[in-house]
Protein backbone atom coordinates (compact mmCIF):
# COMPACT_ATOMS: atom_id res chain seq x y z
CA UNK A 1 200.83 176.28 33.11
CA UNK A 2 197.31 176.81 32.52
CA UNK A 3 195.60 174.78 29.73
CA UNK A 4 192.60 175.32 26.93
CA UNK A 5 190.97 174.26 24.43
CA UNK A 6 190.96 177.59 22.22
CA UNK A 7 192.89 180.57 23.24
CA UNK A 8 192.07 183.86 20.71
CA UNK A 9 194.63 186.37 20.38
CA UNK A 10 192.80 190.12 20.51
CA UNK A 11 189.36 190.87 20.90
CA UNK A 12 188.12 193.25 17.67
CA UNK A 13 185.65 192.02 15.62
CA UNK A 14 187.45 189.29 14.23
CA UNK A 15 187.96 187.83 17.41
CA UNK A 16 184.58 188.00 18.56
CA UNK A 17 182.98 186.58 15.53
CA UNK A 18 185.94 183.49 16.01
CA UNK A 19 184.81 182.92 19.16
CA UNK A 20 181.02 183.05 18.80
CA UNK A 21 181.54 180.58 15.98
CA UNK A 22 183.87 178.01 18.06
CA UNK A 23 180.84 178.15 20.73
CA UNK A 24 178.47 177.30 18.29
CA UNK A 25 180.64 174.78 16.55
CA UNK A 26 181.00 173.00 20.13
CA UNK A 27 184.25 174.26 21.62
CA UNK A 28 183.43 175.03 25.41
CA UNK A 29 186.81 176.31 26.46
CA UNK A 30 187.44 179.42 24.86
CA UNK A 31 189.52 182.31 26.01
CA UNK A 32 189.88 185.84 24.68
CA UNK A 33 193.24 187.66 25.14
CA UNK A 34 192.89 191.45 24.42
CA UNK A 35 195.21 194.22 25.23
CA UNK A 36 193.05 197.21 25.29
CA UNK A 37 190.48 198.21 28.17
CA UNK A 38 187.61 197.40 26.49
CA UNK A 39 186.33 194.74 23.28
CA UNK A 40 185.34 195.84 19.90
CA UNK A 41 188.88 197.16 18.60
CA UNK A 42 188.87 199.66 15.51
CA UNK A 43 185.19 199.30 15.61
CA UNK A 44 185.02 201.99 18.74
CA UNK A 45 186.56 204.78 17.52
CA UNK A 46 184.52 204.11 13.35
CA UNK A 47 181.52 206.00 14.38
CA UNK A 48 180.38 206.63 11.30
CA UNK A 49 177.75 204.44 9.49
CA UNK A 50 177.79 201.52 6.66
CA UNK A 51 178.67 198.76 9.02
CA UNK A 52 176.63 195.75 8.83
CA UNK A 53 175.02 195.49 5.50
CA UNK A 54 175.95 191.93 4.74
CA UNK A 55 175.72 190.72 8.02
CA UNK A 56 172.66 191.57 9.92
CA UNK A 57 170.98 193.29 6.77
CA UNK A 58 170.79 196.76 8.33
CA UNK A 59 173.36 199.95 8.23
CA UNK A 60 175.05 200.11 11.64
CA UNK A 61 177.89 202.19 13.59
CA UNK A 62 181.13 200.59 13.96
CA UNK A 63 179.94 200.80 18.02
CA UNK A 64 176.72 199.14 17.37
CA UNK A 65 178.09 196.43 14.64
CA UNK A 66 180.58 195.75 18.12
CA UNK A 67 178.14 195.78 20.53
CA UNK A 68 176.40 192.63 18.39
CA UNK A 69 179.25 190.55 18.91
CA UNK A 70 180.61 191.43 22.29
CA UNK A 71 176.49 190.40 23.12
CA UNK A 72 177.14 187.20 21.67
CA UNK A 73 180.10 186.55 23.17
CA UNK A 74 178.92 188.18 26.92
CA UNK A 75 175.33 185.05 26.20
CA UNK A 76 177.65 182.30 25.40
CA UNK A 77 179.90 182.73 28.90
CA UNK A 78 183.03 182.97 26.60
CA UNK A 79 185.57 184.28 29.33
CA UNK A 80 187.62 187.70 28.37
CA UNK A 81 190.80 188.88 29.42
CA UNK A 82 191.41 192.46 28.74
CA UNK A 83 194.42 194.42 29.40
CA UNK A 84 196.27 191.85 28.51
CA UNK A 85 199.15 192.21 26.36
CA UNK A 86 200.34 188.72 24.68
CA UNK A 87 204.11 189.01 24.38
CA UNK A 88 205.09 185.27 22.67
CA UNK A 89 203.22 182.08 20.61
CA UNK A 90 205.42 179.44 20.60
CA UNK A 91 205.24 176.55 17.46
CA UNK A 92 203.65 174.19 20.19
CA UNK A 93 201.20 176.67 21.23
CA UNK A 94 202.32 177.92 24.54
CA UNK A 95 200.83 181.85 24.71
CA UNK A 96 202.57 183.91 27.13
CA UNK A 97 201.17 187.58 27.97
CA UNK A 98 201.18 189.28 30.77
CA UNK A 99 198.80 192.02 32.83
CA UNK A 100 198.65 194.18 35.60
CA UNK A 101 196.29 191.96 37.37
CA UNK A 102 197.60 188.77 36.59
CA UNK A 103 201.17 189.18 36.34
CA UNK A 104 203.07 187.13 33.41
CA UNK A 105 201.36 183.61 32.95
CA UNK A 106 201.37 181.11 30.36
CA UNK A 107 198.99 179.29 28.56
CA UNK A 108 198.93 176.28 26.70
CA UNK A 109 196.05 176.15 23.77
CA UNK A 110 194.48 173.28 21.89
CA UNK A 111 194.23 175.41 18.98
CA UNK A 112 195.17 179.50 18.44
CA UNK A 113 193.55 182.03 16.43
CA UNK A 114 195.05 185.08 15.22
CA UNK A 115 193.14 187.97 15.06
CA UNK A 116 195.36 190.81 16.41
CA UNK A 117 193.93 193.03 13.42
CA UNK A 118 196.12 195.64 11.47
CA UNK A 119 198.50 199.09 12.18
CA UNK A 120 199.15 201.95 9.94
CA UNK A 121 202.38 202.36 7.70
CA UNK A 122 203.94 205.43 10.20
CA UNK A 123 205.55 208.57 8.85
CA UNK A 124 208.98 206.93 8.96
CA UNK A 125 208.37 204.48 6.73
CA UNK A 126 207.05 207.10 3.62
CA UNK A 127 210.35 209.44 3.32
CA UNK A 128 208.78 212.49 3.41
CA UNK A 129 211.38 215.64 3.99
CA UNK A 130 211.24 218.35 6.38
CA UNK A 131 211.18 218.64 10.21
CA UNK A 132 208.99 216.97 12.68
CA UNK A 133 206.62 219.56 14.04
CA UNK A 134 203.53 218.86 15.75
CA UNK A 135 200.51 218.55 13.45
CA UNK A 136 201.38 215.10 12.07
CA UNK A 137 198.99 212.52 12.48
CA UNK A 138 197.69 208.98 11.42
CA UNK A 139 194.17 209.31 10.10
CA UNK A 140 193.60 206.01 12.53
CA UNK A 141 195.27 208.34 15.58
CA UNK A 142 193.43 211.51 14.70
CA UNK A 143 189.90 209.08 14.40
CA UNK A 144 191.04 208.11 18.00
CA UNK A 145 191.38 211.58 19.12
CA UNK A 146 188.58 213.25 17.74
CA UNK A 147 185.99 210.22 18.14
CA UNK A 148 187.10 208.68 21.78
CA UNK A 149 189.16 211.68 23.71
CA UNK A 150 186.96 214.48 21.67
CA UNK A 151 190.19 216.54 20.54
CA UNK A 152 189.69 218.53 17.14
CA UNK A 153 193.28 217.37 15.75
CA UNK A 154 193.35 220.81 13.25
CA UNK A 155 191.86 223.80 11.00
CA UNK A 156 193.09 223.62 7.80
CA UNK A 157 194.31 219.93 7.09
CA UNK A 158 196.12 218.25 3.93
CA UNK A 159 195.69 214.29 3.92
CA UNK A 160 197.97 212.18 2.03
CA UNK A 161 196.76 208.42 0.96
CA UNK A 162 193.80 207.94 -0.30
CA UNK A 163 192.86 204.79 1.68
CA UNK A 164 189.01 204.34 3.60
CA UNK A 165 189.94 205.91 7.00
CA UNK A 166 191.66 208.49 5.07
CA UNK A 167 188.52 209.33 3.27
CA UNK A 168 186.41 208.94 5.88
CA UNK A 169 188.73 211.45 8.14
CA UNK A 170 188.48 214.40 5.13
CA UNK A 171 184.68 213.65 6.01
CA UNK A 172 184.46 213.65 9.80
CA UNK A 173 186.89 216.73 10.03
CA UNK A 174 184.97 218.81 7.64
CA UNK A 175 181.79 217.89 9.71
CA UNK A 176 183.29 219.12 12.76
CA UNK A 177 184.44 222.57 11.44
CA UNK A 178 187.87 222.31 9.71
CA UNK A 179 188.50 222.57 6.20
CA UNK A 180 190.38 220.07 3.97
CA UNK A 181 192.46 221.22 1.78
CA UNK A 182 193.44 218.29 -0.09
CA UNK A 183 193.86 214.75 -0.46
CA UNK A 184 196.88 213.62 -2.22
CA UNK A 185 197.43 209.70 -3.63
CA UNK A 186 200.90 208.55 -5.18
CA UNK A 187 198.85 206.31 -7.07
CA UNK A 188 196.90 207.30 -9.99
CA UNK A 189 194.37 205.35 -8.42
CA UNK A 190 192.36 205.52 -5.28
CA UNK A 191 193.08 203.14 -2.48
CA UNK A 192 189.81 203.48 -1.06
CA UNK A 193 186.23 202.67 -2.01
CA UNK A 194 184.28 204.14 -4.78
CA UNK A 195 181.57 204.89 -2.27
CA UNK A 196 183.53 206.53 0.49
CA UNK A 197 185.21 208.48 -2.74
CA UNK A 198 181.76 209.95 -3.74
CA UNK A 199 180.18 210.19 -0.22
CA UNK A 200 182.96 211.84 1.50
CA UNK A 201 184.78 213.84 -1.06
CA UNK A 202 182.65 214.24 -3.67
CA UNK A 203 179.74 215.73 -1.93
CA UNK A 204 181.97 218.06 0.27
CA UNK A 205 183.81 219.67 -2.83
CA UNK A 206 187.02 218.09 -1.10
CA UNK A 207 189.61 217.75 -4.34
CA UNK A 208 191.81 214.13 -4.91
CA UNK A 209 194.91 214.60 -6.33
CA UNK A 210 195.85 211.40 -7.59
CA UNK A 211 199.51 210.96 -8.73
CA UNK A 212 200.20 213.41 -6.48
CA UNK A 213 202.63 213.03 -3.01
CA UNK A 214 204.45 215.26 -0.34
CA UNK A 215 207.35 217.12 -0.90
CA UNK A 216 207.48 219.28 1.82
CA UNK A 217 206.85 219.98 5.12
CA UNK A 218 207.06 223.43 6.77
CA UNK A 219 207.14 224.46 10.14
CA UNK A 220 209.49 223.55 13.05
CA UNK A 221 207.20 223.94 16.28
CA UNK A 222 203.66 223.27 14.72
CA UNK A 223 202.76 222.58 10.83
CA UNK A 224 202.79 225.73 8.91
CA UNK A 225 202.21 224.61 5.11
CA UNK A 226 202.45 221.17 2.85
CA UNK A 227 203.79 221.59 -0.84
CA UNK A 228 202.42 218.95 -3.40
CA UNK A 229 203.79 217.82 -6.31
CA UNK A 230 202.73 215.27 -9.09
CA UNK A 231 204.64 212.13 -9.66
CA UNK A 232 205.79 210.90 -13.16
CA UNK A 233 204.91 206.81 -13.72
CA UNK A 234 208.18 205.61 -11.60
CA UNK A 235 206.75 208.02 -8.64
CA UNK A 236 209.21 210.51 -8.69
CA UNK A 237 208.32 213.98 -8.34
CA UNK A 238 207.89 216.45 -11.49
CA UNK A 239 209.85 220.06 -10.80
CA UNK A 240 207.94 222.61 -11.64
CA UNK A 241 204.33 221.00 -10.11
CA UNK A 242 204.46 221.68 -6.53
CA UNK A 243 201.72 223.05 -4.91
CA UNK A 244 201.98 225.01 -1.35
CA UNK A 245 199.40 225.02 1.04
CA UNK A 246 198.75 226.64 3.79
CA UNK A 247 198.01 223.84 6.41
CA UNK A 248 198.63 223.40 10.20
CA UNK A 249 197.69 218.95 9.93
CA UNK A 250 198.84 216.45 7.81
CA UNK A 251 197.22 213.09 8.05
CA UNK A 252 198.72 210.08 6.74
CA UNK A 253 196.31 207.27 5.11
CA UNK A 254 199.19 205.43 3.38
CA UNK A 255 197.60 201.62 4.08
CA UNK A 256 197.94 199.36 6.84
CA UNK A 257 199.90 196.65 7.70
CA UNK A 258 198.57 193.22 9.17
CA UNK A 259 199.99 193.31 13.05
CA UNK A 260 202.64 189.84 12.23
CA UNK A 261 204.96 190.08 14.49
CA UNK A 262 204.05 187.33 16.89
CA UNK A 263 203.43 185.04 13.75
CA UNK A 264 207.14 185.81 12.64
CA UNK A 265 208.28 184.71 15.88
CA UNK A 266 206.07 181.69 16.08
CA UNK A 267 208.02 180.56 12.60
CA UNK A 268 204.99 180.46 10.71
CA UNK A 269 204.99 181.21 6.78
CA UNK A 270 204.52 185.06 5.84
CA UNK A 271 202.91 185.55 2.45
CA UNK A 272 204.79 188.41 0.64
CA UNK A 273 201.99 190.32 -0.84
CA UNK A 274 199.71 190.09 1.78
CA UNK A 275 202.33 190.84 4.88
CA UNK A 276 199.89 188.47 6.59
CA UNK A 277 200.45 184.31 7.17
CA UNK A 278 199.87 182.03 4.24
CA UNK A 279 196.87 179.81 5.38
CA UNK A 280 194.65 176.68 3.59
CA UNK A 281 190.93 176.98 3.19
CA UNK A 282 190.58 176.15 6.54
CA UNK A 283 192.08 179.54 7.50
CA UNK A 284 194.87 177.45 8.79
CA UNK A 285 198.65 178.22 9.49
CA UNK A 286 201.72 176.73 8.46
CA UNK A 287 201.91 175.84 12.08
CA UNK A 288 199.16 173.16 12.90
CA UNK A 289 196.61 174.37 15.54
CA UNK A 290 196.99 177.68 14.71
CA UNK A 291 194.31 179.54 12.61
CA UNK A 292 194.64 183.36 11.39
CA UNK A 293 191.46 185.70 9.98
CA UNK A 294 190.50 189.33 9.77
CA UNK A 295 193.33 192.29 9.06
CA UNK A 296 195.81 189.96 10.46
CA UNK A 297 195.33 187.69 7.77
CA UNK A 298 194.76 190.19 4.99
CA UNK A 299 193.92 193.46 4.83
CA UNK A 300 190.05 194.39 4.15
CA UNK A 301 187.37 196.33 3.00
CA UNK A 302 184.55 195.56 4.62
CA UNK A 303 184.05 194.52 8.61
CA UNK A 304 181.57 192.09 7.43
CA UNK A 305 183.85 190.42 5.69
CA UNK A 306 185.75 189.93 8.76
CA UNK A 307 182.89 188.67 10.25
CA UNK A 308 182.90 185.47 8.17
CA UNK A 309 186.41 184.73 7.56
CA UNK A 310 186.55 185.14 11.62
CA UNK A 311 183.40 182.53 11.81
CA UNK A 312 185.20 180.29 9.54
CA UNK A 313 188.36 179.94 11.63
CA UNK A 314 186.46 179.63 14.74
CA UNK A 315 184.52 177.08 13.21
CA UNK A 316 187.80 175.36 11.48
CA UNK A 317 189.55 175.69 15.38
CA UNK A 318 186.58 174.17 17.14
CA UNK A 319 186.81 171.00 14.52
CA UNK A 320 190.81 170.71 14.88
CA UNK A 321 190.41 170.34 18.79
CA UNK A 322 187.61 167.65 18.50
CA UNK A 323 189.74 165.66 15.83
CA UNK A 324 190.51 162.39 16.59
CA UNK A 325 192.45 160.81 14.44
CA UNK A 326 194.15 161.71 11.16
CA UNK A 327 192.20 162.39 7.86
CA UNK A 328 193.16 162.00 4.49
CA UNK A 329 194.63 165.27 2.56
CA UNK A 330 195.04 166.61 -1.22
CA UNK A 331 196.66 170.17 -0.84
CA UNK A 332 196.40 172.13 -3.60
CA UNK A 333 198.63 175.69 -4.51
CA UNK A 334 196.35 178.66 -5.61
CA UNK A 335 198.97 179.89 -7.98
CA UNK A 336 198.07 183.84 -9.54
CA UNK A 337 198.59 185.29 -12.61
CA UNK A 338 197.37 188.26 -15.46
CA UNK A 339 197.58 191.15 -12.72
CA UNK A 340 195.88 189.14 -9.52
CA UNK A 341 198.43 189.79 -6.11
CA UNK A 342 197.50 187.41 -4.26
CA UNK A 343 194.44 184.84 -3.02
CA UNK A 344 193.14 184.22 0.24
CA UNK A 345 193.30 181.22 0.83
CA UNK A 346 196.77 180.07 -0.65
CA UNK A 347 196.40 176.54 -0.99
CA UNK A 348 193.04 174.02 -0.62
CA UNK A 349 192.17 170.88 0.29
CA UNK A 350 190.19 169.48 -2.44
CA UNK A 351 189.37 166.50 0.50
CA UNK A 352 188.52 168.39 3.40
CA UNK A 353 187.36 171.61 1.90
CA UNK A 354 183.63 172.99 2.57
CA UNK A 355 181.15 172.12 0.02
CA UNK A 356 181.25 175.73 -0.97
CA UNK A 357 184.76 177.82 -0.69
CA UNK A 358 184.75 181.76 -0.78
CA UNK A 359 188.22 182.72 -2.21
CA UNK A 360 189.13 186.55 -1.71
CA UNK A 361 191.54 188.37 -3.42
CA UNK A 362 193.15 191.55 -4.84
CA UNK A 363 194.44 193.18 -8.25
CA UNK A 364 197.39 194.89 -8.80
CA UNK A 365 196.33 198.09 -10.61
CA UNK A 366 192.88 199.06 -12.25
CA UNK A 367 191.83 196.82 -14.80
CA UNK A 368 188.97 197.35 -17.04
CA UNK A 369 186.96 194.64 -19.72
CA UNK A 370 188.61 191.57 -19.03
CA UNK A 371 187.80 188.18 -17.81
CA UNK A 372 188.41 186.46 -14.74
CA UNK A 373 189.72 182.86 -15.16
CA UNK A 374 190.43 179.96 -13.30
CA UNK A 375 191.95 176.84 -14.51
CA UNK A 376 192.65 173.41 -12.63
CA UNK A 377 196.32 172.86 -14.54
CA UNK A 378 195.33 173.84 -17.69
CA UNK A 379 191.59 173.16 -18.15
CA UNK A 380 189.88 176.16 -17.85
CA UNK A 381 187.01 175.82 -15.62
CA UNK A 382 185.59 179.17 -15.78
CA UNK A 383 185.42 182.43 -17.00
CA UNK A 384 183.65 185.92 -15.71
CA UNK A 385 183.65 189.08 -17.63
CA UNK A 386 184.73 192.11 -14.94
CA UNK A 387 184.08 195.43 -15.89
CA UNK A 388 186.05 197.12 -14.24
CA UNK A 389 188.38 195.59 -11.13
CA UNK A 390 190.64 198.19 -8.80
CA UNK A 391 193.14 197.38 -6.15
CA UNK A 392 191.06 199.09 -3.60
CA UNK A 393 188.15 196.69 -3.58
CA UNK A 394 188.21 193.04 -2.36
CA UNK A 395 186.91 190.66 -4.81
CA UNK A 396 186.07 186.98 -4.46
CA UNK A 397 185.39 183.71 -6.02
CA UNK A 398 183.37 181.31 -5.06
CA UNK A 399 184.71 177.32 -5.56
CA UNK A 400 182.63 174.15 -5.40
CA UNK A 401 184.16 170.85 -4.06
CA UNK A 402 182.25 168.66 -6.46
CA UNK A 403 184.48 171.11 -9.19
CA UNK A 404 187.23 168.51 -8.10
CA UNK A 405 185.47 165.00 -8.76
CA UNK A 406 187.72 163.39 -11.15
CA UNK A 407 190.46 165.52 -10.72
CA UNK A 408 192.62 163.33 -8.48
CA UNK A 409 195.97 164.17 -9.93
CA UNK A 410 195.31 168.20 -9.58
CA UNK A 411 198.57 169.91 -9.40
CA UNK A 412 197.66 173.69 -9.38
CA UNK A 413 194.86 176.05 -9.11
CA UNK A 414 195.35 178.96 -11.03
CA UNK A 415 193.39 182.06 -10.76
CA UNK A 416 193.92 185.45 -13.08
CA UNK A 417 193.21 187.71 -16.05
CA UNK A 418 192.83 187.24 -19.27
CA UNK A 419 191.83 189.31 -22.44
């Protein structure tokens, strides 16, 4: 059995940016398990613009926001292991993956960190009637095709889910000659940005139909035509509102789902609303040595974002292997309420926790003029006035550890809306 000191589980950006930070944080022994032929994940096939804002203060390509890290890590002699497909993580941190090359090997780690990204919710899992013709795509599958293998995908296309690669798909088609019909959302919301909303609907004339699904698919061989129809408030279709259209692609932009299943297996703790693992402030697993960030963890908005949740696990890994002895702990629940799903992290320790903590979360529906509280118990130790706060946009707190001098006997953190 091989051994290391830090064995990361895929190689997208959040992998990259885990194991840059380990590096710098002093972890020499770092290994990078990814299943595709090449680094950067997702980030290949976006290559659209917007990436790198926060990060290195200038608007990159998904390509080009990659090629920064996969520099960093190609400086700092972190080794690589691509085409290599990890099949178990045991509790006690024994990976085992396997690869043409190599055959199947195992490998036991110091400390793991999960970054194995996110997939898209498939066709099957959305009840849609009619037959399955060709013409059906993921927007994430017809990115791939269009962007990597240069395939046009369709002509006249209908997109249902409104989330960003949905929106930025209506874009990147139109661009390349077809003509998009229309983008339906169950929701009377949009799941996407405000920004991708305006830049690539908006300013293409492309209509959103928001409560608003698929009824109907025609066509046996190919897609001939999509009918429409508005949703009442439980999301069941009206009679008498379809729509037809006459369409030869449907994409599907219907969210995405953090890519768990080796985290189920290794017995860790799922959160429910997240579909990701429940993790401390130290990005931290219910399983010790094992650290989770990026679309694994949570599902996000922006890759920057990734960035430093992925810098702050490395950074949390490359401490947990140089530990030496036990430390003292206070673990705190974040508990929710008022129309907040869920926090990332779930719990903190008020001990061991950075001077500053970024805490990221999401809403559960559009909410407009009300104030964002958080209490310790029940003193309430602040409150922010939000304008206007929408399921499809990350927000965050930020929490100070001095906030918890004095507070020895904390038994909750609560976080949620209030009038």
């Amino acid at each position: 059995m091989e051994n290391r000191e830090i064995v990361i589980i895929g190689g997208g950006p959040a992998g990259l940016a885990a194991a840059a930070a380990a590096r710098q944080n002093g972890a020499e022994d770092i290994l990078i398990l990814e299943r595709d032929r090449f680094l950067g994940g997702i980030l290949n096939q976006c290559i659209h613009n917007g990436f790198g804002l926060h990060t290195f203060k200038e608007e990159l390509t998904g390509p080009e926001y990659a090629a920064r890290y996969i520099s960093q890590v190609r400086e700092q002699n972190i080794e690589c292991r691509l085409n290599t497909m990890v099949l178990d993580l045991s509790a006690d941190r024994v990976v085992t993956c396997m690869s043409r090359d190599r055959g199947i090997e195992t490998i036991k780690a110091g400390a793991v960190i999960l970054a194995m990204g996110c997939r898209e919710r498939p066709r099957g899992a959305l009840n849609i009637p009619g037959y399955r013709p060709a013409g059906i795509y993921t927007a994430g599958t017809a990115q791939r095709l269009m962007n990597i293998e240069g395939y046009l995908v369709g002509r006249k296309v209908v997109i249902l889910g409104s989330g960003d690669i949905g929106l930025i798909m209506a874009r990147r088609m139109t661009l390349e000659g077809a003509r998009v019909l229309a983008v339906a959302e169950l929701m009377p919301y949009s799941g996407g940005l405000r920004r991708n909303i305006v830049q690539c609907l908006e300013d293409y004339d492309i209509p959103l139909l928001l409560s608003h699904t698929v009824t109907d698919i025609k066509g046996k061989e190919r897609v001939e035509g999509i009918e429409i129809s508005e949703v009442d408030a439980a999301s069941k279709p009206i009679p008498g509102t379809e729509k037809f259209y006459e369409a030869d692609t449907l994409l599907l932009s219907c969210g995405l789902l953090p890519e768990n299943e080796l985290t189920r297996a290794m017995g860790a703790q799922i959160c429910p609303a997240t579909k990701g693992p429940a993790v401390t402030d130290s990005l931290e697993t219910t399983i010790p040595g094992v650290f989770a960030c990026g679309n694994v963890l949570h599902v996000h908005d922006l890759v920057d974002y990734v960035s430093e949740e992925a810098a702050h696990a490395g950074r949390s890994a490359a401490l947990y292997i140089k530990r030496s002895s036990a430390s003292q702990h206070r673990t705190v629940p974040v508990v929710t309420f008022g129309g907040v799903r869920y926090t990332v992290p779930q719990s903190i320790d008020t001990l061991e926790m950075d001077d500053k903590l970024t805490v990221r979360f999401r809403v559960g529906s559009v909410i407009k003029d009300k104030k964002l509280c958080l209490y310790y118990d029940d003193d309430k130790v602040s409150s922010v006035n939000k304008r206007v706060m929408a399921p499809g946009e990350m927000e965050q707190i930020v929490i100070k550890k001095d906030s918890f001098n004095g507070r020895d006997d904390i038994k909750e953190i609560r976080l949620g809306i209030e009038d």
